[in-house]
PDB file of N, CA and C in Angstrom:
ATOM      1  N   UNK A   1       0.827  -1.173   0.000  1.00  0.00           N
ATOM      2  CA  UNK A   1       0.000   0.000   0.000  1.00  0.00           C
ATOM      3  C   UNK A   1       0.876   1.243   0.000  1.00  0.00           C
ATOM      4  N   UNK A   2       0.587   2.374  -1.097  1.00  0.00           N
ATOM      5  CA  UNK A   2       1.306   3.554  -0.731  1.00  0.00           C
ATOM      6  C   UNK A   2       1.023   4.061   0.363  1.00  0.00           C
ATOM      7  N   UNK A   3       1.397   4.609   1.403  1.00  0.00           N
ATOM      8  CA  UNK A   3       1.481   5.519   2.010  1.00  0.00           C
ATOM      9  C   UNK A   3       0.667   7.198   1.431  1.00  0.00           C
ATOM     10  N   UNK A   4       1.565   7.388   0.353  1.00  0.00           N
ATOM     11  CA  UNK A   4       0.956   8.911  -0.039  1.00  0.00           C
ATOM     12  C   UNK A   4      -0.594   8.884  -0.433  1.00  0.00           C
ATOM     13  N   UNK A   5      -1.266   7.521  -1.205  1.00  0.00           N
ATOM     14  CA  UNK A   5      -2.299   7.402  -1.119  1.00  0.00           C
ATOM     15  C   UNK A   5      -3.101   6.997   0.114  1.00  0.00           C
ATOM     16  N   UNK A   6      -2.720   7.060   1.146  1.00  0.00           N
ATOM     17  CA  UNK A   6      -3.803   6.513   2.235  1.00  0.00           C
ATOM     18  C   UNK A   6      -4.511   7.684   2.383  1.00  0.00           C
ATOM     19  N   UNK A   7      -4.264   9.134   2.391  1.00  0.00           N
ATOM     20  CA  UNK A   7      -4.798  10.609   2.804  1.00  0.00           C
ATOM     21  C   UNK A   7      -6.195  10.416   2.052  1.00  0.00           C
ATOM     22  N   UNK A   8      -6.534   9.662   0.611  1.00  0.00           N
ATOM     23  CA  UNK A   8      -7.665   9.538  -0.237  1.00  0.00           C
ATOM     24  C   UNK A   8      -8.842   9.034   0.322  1.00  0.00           C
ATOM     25  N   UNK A   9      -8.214   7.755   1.736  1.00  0.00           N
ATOM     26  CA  UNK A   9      -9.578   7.168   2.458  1.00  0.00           C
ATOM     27  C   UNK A   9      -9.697   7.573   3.252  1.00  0.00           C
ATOM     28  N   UNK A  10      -9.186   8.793   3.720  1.00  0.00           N
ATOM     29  CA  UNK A  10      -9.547   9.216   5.122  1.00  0.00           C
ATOM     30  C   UNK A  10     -10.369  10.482   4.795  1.00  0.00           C
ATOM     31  N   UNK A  11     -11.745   9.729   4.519  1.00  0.00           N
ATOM     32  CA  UNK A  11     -13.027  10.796   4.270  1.00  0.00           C
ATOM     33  C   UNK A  11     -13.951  10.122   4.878  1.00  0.00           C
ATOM     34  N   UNK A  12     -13.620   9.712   6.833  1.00  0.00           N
ATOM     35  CA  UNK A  12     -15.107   9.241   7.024  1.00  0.00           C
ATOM     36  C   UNK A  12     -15.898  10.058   7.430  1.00  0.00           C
ATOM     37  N   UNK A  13     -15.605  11.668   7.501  1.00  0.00           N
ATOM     38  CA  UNK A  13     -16.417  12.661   7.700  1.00  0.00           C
ATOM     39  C   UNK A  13     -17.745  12.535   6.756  1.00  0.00           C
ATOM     40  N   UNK A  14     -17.282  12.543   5.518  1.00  0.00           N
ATOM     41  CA  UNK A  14     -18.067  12.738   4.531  1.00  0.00           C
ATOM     42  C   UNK A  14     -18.799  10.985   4.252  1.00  0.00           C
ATOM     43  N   UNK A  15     -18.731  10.018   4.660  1.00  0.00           N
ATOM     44  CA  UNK A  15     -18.728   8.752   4.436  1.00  0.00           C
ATOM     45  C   UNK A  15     -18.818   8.093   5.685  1.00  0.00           C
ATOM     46  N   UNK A  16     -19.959   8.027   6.397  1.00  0.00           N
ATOM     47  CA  UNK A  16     -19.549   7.636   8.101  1.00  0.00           C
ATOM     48  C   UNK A  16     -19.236   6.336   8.335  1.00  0.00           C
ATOM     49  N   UNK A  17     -19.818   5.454   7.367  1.00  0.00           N
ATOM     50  CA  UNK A  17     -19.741   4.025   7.467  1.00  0.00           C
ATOM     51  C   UNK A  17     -18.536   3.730   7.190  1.00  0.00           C
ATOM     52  N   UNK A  18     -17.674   4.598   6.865  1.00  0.00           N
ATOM     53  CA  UNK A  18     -15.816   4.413   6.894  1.00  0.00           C
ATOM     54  C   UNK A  18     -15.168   4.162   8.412  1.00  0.00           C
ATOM     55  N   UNK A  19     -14.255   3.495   8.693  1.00  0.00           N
ATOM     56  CA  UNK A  19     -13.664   3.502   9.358  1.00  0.00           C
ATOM     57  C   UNK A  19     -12.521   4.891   9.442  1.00  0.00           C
ATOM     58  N   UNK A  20     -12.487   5.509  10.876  1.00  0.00           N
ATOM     59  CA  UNK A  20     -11.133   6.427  10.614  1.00  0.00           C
ATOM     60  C   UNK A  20      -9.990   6.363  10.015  1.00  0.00           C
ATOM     61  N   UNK A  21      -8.730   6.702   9.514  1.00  0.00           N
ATOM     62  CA  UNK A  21      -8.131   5.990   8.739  1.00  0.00           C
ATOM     63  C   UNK A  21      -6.591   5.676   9.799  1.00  0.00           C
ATOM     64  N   UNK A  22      -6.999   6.085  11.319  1.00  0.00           N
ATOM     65  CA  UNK A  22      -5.650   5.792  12.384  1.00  0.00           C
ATOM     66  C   UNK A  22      -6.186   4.116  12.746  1.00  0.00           C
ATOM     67  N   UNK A  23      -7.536   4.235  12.338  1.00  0.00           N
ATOM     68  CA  UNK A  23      -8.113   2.860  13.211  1.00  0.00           C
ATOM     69  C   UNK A  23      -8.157   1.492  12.241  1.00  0.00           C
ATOM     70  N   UNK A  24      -8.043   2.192  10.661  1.00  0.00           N
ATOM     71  CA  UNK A  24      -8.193   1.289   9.445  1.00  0.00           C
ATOM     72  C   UNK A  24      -6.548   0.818   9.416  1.00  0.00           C
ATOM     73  N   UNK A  25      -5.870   1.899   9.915  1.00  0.00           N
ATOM     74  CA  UNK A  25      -4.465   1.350   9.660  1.00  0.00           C
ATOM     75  C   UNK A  25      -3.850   0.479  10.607  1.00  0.00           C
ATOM     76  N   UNK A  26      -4.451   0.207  11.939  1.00  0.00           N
ATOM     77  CA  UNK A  26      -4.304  -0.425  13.266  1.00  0.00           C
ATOM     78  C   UNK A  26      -4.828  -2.034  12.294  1.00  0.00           C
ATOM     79  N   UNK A  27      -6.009  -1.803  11.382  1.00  0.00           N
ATOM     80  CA  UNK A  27      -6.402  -3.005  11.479  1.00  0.00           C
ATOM     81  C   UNK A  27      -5.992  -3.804  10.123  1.00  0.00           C
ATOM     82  N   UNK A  28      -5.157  -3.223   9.085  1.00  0.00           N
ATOM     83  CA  UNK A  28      -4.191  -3.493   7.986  1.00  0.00           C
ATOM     84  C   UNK A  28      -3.326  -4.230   8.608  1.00  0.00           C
ATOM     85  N   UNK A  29      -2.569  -3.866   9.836  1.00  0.00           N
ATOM     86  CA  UNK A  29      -1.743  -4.369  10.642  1.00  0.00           C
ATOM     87  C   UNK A  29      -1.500  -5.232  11.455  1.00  0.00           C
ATOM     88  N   UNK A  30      -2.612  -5.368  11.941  1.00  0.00           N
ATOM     89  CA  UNK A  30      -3.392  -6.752  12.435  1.00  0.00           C
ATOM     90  C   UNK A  30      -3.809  -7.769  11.416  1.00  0.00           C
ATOM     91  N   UNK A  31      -4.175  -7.585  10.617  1.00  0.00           N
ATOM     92  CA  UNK A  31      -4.675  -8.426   9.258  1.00  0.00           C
ATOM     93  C   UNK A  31      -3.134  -8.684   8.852  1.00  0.00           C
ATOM     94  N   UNK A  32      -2.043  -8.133   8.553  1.00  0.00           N
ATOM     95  CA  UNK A  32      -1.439  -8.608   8.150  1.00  0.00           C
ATOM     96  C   UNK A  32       0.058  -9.094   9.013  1.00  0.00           C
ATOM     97  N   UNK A  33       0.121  -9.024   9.912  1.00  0.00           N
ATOM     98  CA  UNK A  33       1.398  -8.826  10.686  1.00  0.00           C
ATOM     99  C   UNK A  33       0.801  -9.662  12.549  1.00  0.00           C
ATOM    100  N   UNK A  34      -0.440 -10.151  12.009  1.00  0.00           N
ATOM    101  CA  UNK A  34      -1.225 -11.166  13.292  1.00  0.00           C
ATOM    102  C   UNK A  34      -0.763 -10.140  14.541  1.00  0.00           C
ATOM    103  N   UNK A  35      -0.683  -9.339  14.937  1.00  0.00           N
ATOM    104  CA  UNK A  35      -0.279  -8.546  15.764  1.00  0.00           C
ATOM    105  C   UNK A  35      -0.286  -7.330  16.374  1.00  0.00           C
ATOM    106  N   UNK A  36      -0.856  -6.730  17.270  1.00  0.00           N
ATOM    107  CA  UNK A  36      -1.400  -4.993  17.121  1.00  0.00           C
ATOM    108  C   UNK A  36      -0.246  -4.015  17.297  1.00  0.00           C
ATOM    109  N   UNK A  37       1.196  -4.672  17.215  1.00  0.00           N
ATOM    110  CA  UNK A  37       2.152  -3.530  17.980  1.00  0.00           C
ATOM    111  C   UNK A  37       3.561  -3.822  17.098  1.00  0.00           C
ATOM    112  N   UNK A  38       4.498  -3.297  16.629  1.00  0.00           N
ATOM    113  CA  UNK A  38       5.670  -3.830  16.060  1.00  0.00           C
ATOM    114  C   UNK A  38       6.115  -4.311  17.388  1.00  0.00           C
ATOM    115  N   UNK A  39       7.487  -5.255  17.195  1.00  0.00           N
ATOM    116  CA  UNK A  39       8.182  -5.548  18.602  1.00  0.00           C
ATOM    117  C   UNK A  39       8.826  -4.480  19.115  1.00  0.00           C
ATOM    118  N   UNK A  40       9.794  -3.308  17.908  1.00  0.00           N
ATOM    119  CA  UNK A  40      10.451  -2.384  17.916  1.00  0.00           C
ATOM    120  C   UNK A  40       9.989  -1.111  17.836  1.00  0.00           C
ATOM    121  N   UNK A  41       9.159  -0.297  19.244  1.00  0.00           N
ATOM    122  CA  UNK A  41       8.434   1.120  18.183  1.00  0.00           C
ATOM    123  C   UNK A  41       9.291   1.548  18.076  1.00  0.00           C
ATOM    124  N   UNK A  42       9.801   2.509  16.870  1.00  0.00           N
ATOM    125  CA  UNK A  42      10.851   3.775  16.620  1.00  0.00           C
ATOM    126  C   UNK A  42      10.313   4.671  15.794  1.00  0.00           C
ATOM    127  N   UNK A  43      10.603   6.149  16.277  1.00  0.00           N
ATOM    128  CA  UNK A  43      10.454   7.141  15.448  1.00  0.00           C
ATOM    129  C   UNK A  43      10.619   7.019  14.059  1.00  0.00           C
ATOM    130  N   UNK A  44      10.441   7.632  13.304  1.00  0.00           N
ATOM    131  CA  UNK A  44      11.143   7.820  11.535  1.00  0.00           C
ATOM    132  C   UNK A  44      12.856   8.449  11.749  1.00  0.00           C
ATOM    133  N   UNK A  45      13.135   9.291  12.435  1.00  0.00           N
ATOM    134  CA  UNK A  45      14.109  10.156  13.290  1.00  0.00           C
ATOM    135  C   UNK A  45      14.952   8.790  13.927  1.00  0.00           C
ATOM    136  N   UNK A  46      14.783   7.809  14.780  1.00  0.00           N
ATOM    137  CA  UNK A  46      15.740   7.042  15.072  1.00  0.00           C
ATOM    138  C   UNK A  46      15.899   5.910  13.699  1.00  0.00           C
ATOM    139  N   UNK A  47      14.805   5.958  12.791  1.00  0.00           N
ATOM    140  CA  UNK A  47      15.244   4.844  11.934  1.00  0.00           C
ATOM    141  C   UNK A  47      16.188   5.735  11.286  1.00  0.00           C
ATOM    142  N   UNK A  48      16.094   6.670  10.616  1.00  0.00           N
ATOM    143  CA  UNK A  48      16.996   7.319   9.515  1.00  0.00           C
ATOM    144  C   UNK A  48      18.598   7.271  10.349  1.00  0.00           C
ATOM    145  N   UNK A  49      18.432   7.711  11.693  1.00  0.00           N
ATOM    146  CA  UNK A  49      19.690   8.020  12.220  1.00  0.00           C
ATOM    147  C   UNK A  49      20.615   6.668  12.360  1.00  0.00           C
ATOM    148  N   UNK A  50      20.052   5.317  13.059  1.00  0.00           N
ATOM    149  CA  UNK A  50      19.727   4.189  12.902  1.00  0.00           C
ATOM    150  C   UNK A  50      20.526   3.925  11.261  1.00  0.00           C
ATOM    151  N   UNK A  51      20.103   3.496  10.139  1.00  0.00           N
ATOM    152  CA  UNK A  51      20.598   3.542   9.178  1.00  0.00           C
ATOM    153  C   UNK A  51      21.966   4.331   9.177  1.00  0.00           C
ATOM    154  N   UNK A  52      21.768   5.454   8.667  1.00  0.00           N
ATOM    155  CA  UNK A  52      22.680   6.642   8.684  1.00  0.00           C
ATOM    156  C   UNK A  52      24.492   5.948   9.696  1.00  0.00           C
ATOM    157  N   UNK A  53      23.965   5.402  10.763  1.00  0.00           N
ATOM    158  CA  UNK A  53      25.001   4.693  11.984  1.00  0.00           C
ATOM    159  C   UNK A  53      25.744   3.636  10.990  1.00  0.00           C
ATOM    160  N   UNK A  54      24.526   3.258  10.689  1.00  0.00           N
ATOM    161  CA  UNK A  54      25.060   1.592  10.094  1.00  0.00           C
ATOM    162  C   UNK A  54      25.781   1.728   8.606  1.00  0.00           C
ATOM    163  N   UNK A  55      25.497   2.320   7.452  1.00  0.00           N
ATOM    164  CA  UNK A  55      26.115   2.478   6.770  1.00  0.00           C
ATOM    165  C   UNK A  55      27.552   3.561   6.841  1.00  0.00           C
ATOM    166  N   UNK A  56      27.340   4.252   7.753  1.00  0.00           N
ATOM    167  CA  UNK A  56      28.918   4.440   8.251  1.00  0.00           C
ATOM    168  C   UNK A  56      29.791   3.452   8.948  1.00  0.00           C
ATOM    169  N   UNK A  57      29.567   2.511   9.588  1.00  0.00           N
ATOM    170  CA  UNK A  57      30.074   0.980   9.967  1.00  0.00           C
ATOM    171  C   UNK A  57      30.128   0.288   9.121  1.00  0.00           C
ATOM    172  N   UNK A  58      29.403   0.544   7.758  1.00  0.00           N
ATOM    173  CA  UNK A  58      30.013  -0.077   6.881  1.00  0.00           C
ATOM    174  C   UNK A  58      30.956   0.180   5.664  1.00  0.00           C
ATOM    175  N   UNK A  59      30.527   1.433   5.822  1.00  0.00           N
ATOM    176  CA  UNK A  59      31.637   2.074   4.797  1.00  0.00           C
ATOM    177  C   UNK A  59      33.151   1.860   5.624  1.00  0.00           C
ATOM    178  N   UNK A  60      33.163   1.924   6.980  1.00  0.00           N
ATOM    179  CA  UNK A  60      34.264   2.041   7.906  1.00  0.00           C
ATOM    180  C   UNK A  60      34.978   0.206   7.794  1.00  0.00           C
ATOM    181  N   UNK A  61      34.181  -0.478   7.221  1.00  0.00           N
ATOM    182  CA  UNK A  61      34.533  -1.729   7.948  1.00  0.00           C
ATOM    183  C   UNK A  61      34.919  -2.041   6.645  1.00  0.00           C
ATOM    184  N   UNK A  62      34.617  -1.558   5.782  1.00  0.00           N
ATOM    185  CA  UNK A  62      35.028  -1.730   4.052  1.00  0.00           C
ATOM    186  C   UNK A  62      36.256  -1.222   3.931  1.00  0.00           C
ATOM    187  N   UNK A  63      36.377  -0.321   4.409  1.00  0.00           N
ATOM    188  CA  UNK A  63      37.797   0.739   4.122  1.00  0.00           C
ATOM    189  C   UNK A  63      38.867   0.322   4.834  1.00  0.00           C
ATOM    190  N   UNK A  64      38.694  -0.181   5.939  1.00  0.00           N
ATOM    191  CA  UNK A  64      40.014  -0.909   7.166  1.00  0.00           C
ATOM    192  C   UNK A  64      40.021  -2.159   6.837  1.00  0.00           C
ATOM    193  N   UNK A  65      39.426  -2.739   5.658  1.00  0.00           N
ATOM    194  CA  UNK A  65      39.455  -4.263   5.222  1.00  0.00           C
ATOM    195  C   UNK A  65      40.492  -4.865   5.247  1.00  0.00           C
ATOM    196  N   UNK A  66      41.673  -5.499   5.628  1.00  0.00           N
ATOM    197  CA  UNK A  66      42.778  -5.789   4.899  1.00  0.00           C
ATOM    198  C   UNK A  66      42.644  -6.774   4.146  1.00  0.00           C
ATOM    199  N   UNK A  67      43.546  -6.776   3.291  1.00  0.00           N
ATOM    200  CA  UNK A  67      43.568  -7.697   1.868  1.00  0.00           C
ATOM    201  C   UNK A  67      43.433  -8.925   2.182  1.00  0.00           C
ATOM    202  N   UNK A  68      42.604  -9.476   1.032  1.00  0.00           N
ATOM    203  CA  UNK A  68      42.330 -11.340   1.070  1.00  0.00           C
ATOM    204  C   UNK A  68      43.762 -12.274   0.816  1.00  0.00           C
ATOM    205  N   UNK A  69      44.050 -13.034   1.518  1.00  0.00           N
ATOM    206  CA  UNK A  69      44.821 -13.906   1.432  1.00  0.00           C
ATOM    207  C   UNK A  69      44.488 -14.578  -0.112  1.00  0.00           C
ATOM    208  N   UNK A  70      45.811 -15.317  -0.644  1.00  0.00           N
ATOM    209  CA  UNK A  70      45.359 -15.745  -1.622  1.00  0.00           C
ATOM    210  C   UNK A  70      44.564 -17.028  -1.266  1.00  0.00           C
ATOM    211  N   UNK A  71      43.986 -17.665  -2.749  1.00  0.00           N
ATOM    212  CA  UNK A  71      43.671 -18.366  -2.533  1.00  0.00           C
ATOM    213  C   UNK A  71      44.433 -19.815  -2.490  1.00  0.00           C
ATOM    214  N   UNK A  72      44.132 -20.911  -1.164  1.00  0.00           N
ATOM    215  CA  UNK A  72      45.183 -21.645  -0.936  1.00  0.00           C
ATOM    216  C   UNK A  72      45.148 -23.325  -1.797  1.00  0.00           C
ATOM    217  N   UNK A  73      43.907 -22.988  -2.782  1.00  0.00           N
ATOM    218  CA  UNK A  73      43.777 -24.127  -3.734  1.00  0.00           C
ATOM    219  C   UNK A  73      44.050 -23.580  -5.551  1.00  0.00           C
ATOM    220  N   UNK A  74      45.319 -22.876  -5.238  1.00  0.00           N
ATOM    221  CA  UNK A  74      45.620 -22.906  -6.520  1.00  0.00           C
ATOM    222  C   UNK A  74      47.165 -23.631  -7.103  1.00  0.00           C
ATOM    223  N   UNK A  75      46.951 -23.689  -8.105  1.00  0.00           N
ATOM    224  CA  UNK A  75      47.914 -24.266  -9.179  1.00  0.00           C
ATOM    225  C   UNK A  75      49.060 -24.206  -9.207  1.00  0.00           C
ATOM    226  N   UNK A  76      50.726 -24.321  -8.312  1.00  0.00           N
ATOM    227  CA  UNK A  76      51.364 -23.787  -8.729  1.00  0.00           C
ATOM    228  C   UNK A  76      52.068 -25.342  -9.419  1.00  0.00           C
ATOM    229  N   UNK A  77      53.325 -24.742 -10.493  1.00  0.00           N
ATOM    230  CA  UNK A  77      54.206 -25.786 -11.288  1.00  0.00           C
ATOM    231  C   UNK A  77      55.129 -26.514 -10.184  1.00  0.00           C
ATOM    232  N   UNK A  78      55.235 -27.729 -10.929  1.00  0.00           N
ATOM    233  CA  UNK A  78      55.974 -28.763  -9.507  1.00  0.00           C
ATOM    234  C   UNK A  78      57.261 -27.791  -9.676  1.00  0.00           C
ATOM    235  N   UNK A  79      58.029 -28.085  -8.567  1.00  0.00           N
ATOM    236  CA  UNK A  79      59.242 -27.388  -8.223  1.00  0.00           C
ATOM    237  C   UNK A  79      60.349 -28.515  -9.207  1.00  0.00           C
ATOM    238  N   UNK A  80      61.489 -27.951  -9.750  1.00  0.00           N
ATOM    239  CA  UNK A  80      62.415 -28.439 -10.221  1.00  0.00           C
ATOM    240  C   UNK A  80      63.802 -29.744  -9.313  1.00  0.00           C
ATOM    241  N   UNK A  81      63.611 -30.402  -9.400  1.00  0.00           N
ATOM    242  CA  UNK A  81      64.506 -31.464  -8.909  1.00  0.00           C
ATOM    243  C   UNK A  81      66.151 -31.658  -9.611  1.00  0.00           C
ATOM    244  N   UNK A  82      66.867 -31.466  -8.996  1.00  0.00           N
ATOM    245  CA  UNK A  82      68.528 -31.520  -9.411  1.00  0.00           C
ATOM    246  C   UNK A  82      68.407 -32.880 -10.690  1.00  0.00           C
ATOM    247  N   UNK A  83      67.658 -33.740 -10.619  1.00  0.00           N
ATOM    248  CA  UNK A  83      67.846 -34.855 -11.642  1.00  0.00           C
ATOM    249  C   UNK A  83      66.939 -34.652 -13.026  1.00  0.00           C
ATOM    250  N   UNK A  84      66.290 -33.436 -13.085  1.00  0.00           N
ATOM    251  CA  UNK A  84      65.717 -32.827 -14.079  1.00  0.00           C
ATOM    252  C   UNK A  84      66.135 -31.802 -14.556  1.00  0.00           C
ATOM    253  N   UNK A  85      67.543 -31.179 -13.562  1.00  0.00           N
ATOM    254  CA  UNK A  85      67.794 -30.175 -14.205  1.00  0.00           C
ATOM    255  C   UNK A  85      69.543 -30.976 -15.274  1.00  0.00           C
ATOM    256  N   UNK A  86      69.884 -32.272 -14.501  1.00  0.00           N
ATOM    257  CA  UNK A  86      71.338 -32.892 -15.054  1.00  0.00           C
ATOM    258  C   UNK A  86      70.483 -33.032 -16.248  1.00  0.00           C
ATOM    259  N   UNK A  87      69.366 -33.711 -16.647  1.00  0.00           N
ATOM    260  CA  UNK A  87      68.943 -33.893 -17.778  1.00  0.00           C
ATOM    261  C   UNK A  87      68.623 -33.243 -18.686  1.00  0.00           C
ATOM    262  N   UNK A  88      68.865 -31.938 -18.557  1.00  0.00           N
ATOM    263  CA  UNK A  88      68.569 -30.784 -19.250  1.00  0.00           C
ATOM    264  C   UNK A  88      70.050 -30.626 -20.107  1.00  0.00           C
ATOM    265  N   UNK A  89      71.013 -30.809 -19.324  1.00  0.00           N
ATOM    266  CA  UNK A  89      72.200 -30.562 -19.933  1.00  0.00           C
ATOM    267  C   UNK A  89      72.455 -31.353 -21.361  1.00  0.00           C
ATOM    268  N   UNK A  90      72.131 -32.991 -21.839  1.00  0.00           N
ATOM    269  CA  UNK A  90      72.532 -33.176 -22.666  1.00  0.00           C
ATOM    270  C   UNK A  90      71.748 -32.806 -23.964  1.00  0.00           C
ATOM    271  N   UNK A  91      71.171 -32.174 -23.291  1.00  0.00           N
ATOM    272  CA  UNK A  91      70.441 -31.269 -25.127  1.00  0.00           C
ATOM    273  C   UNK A  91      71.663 -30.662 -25.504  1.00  0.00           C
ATOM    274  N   UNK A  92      71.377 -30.760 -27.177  1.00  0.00           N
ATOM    275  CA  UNK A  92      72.715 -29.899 -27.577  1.00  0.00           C
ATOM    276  C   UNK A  92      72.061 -28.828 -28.163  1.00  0.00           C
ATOM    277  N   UNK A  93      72.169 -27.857 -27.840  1.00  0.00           N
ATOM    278  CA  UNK A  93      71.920 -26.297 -28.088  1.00  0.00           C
ATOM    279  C   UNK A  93      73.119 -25.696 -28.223  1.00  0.00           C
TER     280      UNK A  93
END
């Protein structure tokens, strides 16, 4: 539901058999959320600030990252053995 459209049903002046629209929204909430209360009330003011906290903890926790280790399942070439390298010698180049 928008929000900016809810102001449209709140005409039970003019419409009495309407529900108010503080009491229609109590019961959206109940209908959908089995429940009359969030667990968490908060202002709009602590959510923004709230946010605002957290994406600075994360920009902060991004930036002091230190670098990834490599990764420890990769490929390297077998190492050279003294009896592969005598055998190298009788090429004639």
């Amino acid at each position: 539901m928008n929000p900016k459209k809810l102001g449209g049903k709140a005409n039970h002046r003019q419409e009495p058999w309407k529900v108010p629209l503080p009491l229609y929204i109590e019961e959206l909430y109940l209908k959908h959320f089995k429940k009359e209360r969030p667990d968490n009330v908060r202002s709009i003011e602590q959510m923004m600030a709230d946010k605002k906290r957290k994406q600075a903890e994360r920009k902060e926790r991004e930036h002091w990252q230190p670098e990834a280790p490599p990764p420890e399942n990769v490929l390297e070439p077998p190492a050279l053995q003294d009896s592969d390298i005598a055998a190298d010698d009788s090429i004639p180049f």
